[in-house]
C-alpha atoms as a PDB file:
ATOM      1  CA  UNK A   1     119.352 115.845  26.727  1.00  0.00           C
ATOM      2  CA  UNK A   2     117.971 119.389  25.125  1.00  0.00           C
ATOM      3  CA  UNK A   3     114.308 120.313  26.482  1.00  0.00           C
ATOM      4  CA  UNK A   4     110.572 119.481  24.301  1.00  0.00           C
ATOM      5  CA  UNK A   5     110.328 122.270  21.496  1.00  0.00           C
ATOM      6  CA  UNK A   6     107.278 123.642  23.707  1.00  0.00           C
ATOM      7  CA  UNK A   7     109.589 123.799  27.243  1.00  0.00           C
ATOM      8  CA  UNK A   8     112.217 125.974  25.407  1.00  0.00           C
ATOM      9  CA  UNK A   9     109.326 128.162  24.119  1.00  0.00           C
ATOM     10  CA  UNK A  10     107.724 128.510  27.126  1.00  0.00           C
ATOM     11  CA  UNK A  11     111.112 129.511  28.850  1.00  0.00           C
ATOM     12  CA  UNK A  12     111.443 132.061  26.779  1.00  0.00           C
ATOM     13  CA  UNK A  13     108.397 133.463  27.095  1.00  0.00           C
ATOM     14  CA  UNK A  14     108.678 133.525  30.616  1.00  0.00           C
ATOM     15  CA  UNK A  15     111.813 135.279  30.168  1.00  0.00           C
ATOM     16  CA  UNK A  16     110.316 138.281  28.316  1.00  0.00           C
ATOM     17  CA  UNK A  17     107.435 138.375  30.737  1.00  0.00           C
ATOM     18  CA  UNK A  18     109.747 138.823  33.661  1.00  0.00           C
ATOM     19  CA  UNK A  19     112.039 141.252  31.831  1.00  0.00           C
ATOM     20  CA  UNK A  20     109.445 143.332  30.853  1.00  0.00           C
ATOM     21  CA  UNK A  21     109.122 142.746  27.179  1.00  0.00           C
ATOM     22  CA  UNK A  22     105.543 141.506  27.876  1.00  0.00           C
ATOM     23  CA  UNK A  23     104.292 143.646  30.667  1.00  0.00           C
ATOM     24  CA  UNK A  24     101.487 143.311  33.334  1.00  0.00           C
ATOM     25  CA  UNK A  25      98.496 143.519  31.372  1.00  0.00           C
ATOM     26  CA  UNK A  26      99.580 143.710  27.730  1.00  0.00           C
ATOM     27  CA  UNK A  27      98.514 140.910  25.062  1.00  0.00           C
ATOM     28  CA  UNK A  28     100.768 138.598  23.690  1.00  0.00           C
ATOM     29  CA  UNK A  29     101.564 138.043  20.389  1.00  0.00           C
ATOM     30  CA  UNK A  30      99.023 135.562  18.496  1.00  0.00           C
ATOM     31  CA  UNK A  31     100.049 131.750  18.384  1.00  0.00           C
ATOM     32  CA  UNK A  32     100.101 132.095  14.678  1.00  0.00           C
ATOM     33  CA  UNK A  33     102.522 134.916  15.099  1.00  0.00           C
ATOM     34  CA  UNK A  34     104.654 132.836  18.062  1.00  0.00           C
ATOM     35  CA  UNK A  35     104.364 129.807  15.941  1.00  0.00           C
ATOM     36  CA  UNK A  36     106.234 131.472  12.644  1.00  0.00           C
ATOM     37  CA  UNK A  37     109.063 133.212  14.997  1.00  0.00           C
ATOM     38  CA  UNK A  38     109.905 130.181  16.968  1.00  0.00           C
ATOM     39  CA  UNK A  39     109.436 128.470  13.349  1.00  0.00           C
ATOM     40  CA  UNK A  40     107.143 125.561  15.192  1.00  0.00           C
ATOM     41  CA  UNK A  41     103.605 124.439  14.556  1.00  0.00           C
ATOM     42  CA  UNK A  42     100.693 125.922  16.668  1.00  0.00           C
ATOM     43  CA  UNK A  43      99.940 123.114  18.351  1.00  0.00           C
ATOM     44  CA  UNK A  44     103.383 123.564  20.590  1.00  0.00           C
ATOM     45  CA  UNK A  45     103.369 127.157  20.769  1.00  0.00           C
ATOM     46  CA  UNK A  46      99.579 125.921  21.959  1.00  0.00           C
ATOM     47  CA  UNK A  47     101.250 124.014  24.964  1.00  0.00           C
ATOM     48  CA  UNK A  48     103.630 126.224  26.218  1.00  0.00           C
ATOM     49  CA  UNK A  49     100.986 129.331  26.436  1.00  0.00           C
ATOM     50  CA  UNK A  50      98.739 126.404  28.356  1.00  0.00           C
ATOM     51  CA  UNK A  51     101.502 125.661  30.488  1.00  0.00           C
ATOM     52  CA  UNK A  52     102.157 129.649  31.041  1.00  0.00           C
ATOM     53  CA  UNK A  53      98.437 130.069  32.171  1.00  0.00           C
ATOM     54  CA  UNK A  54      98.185 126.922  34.444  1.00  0.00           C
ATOM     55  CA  UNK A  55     101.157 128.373  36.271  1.00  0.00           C
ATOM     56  CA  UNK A  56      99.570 131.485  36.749  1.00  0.00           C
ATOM     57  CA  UNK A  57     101.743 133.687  34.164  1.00  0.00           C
ATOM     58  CA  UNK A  58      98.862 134.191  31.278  1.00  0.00           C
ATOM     59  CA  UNK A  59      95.171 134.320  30.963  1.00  0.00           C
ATOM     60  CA  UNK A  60      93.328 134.116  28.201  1.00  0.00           C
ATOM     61  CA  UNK A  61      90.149 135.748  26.821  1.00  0.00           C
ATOM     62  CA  UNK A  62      87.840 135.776  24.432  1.00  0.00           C
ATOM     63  CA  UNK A  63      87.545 138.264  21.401  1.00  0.00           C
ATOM     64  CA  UNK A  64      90.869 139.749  23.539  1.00  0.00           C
ATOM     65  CA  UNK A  65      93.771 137.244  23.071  1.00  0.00           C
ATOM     66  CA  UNK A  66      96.116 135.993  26.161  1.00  0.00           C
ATOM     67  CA  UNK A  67      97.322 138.774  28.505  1.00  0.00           C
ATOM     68  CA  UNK A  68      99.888 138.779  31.286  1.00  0.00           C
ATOM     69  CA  UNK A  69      98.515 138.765  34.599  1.00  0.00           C
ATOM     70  CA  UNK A  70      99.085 140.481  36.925  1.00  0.00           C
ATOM     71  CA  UNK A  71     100.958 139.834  40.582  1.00  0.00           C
ATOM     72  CA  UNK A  72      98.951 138.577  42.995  1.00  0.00           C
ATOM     73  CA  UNK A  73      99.759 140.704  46.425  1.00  0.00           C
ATOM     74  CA  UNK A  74     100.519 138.938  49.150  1.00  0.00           C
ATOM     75  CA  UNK A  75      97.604 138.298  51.426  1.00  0.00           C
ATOM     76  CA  UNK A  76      98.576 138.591  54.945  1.00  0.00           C
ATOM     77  CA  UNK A  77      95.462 138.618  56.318  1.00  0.00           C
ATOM     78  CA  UNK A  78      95.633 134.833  56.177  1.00  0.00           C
ATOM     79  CA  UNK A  79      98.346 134.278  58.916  1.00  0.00           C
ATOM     80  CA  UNK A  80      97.738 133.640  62.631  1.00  0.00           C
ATOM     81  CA  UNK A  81      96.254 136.876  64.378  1.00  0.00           C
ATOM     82  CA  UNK A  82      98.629 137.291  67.096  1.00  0.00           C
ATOM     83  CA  UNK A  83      98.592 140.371  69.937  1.00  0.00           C
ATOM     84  CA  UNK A  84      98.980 144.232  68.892  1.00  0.00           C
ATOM     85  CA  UNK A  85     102.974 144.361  70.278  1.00  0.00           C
ATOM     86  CA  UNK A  86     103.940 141.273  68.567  1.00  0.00           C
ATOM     87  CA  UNK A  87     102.940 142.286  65.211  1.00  0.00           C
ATOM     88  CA  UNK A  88     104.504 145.819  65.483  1.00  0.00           C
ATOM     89  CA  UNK A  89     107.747 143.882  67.070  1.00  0.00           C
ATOM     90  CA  UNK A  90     107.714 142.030  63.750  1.00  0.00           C
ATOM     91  CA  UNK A  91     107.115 144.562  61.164  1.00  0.00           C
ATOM     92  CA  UNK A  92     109.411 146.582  63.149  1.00  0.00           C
END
């Protein structure tokens, strides 16, 4: 069974943001744009951008368009504070 139109699209477009095509902080082409190169309406070009920002991929903003984000670092600041020795012993 072959994936929704908008799955396919968003696949892709998580393919060029992790290849680099779309890098950190650039804007992405215009859903009008996306729409006519994946030769779909807006509306499903729409979805899989939506789907791209929910899962933390794309933000959008106004007067700007919808830019990759970028990586969140990894807060370790979060895990349990254990003793001086036992955090050097693990970070080596």
């Amino acid at each position: 069974m072959t994936k929704p139109k908008y799955e396919q699209i968003q696949a892709e477009l998580l393919t060029r943001i992790q290849n680099g095509t779309y890098p950190e902080g650039s804007v992405i082409p215009k859903e009008l744009d996306l729409a006519e190169n994946f030769n779909v309406s807006r509306p499903t070009v729409r979805q899989a951008i939506e789907a791209l920002v929910n899962a933390g991929y794309l933000e959008r903003k106004r007067r700007v368009g919808t830019r990759v984000r970028q990586t969140k670092l990894a807060q370790e600041f979060t895990h349990v504070i254990r003793n001086f020795d036992s955090e050097m012993a693990q970070n080596g």
